[in-house]
N, C-alpha and C. Protein backbone atom coordinates (compact mmCIF):
# COMPACT_ATOMS: atom_id res chain seq x y z
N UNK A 1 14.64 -20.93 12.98
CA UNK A 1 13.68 -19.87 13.11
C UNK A 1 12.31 -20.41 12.74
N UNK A 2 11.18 -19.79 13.66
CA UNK A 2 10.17 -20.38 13.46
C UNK A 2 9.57 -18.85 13.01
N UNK A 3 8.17 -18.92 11.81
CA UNK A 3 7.46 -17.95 11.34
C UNK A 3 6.09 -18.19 11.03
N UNK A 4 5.34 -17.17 11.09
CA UNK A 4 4.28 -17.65 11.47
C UNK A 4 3.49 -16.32 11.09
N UNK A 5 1.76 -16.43 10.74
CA UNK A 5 0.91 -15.09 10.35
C UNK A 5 -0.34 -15.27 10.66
N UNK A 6 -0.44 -14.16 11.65
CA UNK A 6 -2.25 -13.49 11.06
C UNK A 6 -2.26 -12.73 10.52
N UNK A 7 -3.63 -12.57 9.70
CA UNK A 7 -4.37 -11.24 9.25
C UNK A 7 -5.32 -10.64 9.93
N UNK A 8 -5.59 -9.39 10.27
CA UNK A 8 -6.13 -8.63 11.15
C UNK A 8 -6.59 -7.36 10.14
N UNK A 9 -8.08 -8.00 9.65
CA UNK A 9 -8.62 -7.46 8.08
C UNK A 9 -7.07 -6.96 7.32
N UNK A 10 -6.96 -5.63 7.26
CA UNK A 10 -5.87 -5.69 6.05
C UNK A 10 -4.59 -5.02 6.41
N UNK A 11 -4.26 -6.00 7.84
CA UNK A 11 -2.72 -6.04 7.92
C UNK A 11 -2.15 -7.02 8.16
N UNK A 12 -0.99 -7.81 7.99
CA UNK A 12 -0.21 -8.97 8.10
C UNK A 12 0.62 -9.06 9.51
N UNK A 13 0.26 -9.63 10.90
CA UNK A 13 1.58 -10.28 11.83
C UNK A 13 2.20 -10.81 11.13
N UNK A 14 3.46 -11.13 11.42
CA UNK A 14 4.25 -11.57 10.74
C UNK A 14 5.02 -12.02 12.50
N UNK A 15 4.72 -13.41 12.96
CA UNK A 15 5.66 -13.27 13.96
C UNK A 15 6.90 -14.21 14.01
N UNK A 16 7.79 -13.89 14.26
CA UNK A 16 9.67 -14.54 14.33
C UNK A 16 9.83 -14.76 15.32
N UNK A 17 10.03 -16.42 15.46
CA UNK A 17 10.92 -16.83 16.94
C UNK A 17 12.39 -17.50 16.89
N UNK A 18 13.48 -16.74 17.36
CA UNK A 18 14.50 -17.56 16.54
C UNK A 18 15.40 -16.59 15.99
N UNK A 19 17.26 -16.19 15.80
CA UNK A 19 17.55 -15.47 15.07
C UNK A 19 17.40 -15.42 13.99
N UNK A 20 17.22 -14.33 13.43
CA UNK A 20 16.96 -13.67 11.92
C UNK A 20 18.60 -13.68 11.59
N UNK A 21 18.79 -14.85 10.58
CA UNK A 21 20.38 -14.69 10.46
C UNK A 21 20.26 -14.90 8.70
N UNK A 22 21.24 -15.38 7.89
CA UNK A 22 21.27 -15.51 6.74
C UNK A 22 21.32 -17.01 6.72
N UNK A 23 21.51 -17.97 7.24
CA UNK A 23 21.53 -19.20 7.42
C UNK A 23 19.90 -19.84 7.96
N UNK A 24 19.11 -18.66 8.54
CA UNK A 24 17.80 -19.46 8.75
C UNK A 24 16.62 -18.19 8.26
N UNK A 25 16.80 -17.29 7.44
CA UNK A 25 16.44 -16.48 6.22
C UNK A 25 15.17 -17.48 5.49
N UNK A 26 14.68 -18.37 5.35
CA UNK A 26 14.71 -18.96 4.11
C UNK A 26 12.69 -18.87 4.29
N UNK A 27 12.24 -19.45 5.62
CA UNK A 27 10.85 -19.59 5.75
C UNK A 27 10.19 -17.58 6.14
N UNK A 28 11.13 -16.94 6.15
CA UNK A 28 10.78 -15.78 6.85
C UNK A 28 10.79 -14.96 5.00
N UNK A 29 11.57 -15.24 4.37
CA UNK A 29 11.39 -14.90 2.94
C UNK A 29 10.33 -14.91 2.18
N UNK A 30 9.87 -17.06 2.32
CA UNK A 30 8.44 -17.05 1.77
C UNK A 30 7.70 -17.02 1.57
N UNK A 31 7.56 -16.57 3.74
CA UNK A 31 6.29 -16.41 4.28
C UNK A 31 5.90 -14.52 3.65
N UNK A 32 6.75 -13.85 3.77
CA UNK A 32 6.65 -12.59 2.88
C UNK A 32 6.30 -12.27 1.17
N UNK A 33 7.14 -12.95 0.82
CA UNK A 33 6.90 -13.25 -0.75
C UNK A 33 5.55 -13.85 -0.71
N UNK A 34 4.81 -14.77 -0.11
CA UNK A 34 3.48 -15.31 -0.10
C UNK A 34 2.32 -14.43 -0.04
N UNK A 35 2.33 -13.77 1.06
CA UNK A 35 1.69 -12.43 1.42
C UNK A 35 1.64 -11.11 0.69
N UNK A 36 2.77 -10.81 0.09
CA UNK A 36 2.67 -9.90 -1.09
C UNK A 36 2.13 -10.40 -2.01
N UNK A 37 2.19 -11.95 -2.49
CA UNK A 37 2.06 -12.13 -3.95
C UNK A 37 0.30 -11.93 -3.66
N UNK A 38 -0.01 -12.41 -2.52
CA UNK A 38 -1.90 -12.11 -2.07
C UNK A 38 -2.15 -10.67 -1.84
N UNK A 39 -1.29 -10.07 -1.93
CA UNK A 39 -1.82 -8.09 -2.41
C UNK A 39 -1.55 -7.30 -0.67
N UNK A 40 -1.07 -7.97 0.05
CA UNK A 40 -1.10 -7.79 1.24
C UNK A 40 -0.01 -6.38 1.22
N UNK A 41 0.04 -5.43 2.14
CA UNK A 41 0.46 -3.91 1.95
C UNK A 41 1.17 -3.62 3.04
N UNK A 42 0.26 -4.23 4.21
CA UNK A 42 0.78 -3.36 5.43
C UNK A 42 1.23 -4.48 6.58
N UNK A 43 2.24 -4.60 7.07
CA UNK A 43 2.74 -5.05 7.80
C UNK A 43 3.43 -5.11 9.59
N UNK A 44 2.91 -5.85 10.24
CA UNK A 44 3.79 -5.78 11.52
C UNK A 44 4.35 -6.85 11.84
N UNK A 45 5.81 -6.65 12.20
CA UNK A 45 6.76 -7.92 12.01
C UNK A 45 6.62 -7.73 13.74
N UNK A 46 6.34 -8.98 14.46
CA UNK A 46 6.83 -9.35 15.86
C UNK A 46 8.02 -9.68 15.63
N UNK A 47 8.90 -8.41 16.64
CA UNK A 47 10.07 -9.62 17.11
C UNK A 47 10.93 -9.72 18.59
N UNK A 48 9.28 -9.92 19.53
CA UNK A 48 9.44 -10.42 20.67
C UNK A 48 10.31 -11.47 21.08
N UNK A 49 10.61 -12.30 20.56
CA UNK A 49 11.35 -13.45 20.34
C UNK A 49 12.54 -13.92 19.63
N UNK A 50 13.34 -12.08 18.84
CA UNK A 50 14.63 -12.11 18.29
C UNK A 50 15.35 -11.93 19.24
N UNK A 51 16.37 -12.59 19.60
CA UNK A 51 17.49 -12.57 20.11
C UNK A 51 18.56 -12.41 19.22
N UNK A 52 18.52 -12.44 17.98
CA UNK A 52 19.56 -11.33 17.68
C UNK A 52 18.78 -11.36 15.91
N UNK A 53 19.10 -10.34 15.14
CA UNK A 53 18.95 -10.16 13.87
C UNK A 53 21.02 -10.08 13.20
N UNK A 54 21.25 -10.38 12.15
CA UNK A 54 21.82 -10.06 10.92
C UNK A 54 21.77 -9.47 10.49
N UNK A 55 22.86 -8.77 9.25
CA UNK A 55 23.39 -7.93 7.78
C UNK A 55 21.59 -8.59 7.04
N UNK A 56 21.59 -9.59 7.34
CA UNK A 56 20.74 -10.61 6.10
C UNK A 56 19.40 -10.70 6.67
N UNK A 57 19.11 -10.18 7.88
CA UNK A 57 18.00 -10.41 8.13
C UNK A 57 17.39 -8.64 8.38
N UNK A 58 18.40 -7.73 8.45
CA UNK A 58 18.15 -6.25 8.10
C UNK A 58 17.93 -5.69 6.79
N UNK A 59 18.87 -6.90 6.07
CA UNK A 59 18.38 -6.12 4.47
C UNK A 59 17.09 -6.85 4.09
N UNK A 60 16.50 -8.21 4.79
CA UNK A 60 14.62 -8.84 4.49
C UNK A 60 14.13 -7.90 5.14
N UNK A 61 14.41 -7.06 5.82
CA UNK A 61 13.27 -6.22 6.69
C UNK A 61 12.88 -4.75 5.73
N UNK A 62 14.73 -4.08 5.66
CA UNK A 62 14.29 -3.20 4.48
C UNK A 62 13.30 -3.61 3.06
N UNK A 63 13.52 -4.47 2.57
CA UNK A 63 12.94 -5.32 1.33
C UNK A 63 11.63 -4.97 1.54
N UNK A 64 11.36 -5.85 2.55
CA UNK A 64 9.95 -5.90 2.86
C UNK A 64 9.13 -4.28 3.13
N UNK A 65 9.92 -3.35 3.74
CA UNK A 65 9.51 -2.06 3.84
C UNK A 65 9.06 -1.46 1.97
N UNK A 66 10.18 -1.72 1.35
CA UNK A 66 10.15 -1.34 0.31
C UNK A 66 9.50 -2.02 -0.73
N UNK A 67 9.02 -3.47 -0.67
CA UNK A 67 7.62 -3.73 -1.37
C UNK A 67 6.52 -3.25 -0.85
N UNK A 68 6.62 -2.99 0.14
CA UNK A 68 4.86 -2.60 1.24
C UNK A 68 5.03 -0.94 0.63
N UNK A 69 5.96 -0.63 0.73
CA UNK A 69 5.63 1.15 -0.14
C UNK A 69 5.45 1.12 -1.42
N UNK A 70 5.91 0.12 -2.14
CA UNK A 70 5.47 0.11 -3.76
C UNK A 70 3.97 -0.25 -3.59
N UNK A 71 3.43 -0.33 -2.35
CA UNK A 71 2.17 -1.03 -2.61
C UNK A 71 1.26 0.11 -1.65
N UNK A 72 1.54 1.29 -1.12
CA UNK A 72 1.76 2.15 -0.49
C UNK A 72 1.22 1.81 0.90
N UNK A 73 1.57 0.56 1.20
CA UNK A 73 1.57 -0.16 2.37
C UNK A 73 2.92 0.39 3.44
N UNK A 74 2.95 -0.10 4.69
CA UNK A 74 3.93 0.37 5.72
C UNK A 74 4.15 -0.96 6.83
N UNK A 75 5.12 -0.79 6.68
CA UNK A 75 5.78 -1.74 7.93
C UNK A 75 6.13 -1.08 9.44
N UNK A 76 5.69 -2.27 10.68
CA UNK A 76 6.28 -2.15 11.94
C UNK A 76 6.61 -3.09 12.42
N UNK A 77 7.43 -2.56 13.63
CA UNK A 77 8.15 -3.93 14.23
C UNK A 77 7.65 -3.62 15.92
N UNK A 78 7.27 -4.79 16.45
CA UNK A 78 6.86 -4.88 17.82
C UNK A 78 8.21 -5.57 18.37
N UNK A 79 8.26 -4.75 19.69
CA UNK A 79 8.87 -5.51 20.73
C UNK A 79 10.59 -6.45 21.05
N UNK A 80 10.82 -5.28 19.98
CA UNK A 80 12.65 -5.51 19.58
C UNK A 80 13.19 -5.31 20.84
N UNK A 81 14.11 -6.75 21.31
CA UNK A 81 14.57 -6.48 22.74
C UNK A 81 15.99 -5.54 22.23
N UNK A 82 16.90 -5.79 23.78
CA UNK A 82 18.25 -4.85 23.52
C UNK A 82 18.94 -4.91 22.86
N UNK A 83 19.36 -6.35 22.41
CA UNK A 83 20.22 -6.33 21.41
C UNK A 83 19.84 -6.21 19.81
N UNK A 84 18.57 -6.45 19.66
CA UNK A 84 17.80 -5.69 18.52
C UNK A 84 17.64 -4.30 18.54
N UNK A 85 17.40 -3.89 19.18
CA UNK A 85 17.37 -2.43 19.57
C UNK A 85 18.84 -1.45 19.36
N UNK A 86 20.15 -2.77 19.65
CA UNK A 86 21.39 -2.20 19.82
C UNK A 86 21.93 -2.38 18.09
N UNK A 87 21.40 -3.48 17.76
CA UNK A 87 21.87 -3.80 16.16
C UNK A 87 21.52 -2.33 15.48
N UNK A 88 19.93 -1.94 15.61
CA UNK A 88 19.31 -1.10 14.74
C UNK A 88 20.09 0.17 15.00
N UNK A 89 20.80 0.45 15.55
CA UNK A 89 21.22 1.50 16.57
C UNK A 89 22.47 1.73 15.69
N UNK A 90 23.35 0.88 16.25
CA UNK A 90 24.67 0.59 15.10
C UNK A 90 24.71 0.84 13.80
N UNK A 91 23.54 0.24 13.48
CA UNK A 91 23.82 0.19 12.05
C UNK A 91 22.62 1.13 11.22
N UNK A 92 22.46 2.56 11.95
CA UNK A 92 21.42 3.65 11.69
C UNK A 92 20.16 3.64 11.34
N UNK A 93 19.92 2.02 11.50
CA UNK A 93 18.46 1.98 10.78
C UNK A 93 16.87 2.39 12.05
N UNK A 94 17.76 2.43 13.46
CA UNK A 94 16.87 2.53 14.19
C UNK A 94 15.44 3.81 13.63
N UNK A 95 15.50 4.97 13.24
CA UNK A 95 14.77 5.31 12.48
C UNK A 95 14.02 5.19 11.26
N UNK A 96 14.45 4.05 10.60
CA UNK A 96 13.99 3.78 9.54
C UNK A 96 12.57 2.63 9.74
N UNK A 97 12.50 2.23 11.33
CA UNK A 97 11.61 0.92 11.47
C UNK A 97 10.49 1.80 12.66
N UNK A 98 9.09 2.27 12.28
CA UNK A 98 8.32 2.46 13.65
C UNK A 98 7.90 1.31 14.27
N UNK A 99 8.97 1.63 15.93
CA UNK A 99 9.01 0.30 16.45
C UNK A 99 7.91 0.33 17.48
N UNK A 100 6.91 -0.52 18.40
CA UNK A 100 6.11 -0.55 18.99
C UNK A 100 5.89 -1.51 20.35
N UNK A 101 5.62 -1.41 21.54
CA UNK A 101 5.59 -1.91 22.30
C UNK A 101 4.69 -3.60 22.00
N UNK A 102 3.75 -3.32 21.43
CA UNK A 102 2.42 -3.97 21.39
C UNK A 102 1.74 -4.34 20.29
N UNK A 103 1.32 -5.41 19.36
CA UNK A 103 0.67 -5.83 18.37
C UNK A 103 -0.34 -4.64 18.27
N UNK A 104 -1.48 -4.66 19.31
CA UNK A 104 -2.59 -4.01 19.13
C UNK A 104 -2.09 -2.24 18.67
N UNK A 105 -0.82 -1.43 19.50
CA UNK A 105 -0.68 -0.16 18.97
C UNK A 105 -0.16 0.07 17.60
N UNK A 106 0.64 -1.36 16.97
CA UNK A 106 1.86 -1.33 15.56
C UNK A 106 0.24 -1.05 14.84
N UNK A 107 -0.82 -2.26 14.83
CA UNK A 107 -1.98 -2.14 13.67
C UNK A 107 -2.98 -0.96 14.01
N UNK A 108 -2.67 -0.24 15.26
CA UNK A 108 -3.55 0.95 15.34
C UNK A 108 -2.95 1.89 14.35
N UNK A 109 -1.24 1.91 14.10
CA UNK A 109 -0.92 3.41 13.89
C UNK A 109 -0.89 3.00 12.75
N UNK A 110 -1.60 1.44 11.74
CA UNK A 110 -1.84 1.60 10.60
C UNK A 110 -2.88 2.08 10.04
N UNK A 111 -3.94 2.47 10.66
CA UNK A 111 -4.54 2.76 10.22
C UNK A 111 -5.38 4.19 10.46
């Protein structure tokens, strides 16, 4: 998995190419932990480029929701294909993530 960030004044891309699994977890962790520890709040995770997510890469996403609200920051996710779309689905979280076609609409509806 490859990871990668802009800032777009005071929200974080966050973009993922590569499955989000528990075995390649590790740069997508620190690139988050990095960004919080710099006060960062609000977040949009790309994941144009997941072909599939994990148990382990759903519970970094909740995480991450739930430091960005201790910080009363908010997370989105752009561009979850089908089988992301089908994971979130399964496993009820599809409501729990406002998902977005487009970088530019995820950092509009932050602000």
């Amino acid at each position: 998995m490859k990871v990668s960030h802009e800032s777009y004044e005071d929200v974080t891309v966050v973009a993922v190419k590569g499955e989000i699994t528990l075995d390649e977890i590790s740069p997508l962790k620190q690139l988050l932990d990095e960004q919080l520890a710099r006060d960062a709040r609000d977040f949009v995770l790309d994941l144009t480029e997941v072909p599939f997510i994990d148990s382990a890469g759903l519970e970094s996403m909740l995480w991450l929701q739930d430091q960005a609200g201790e910080k009363l920051g908010q997370v989105r996710i752009v561009g979850p294909d089908e089988n992301v779309r089908k994971i979130l689905e399964i496993t009820r979280l599809q409501h729990d993530f406002d998902a977005h076609e487009d970088i530019d609409s995820a950092i509009k509806s932050l602000r």
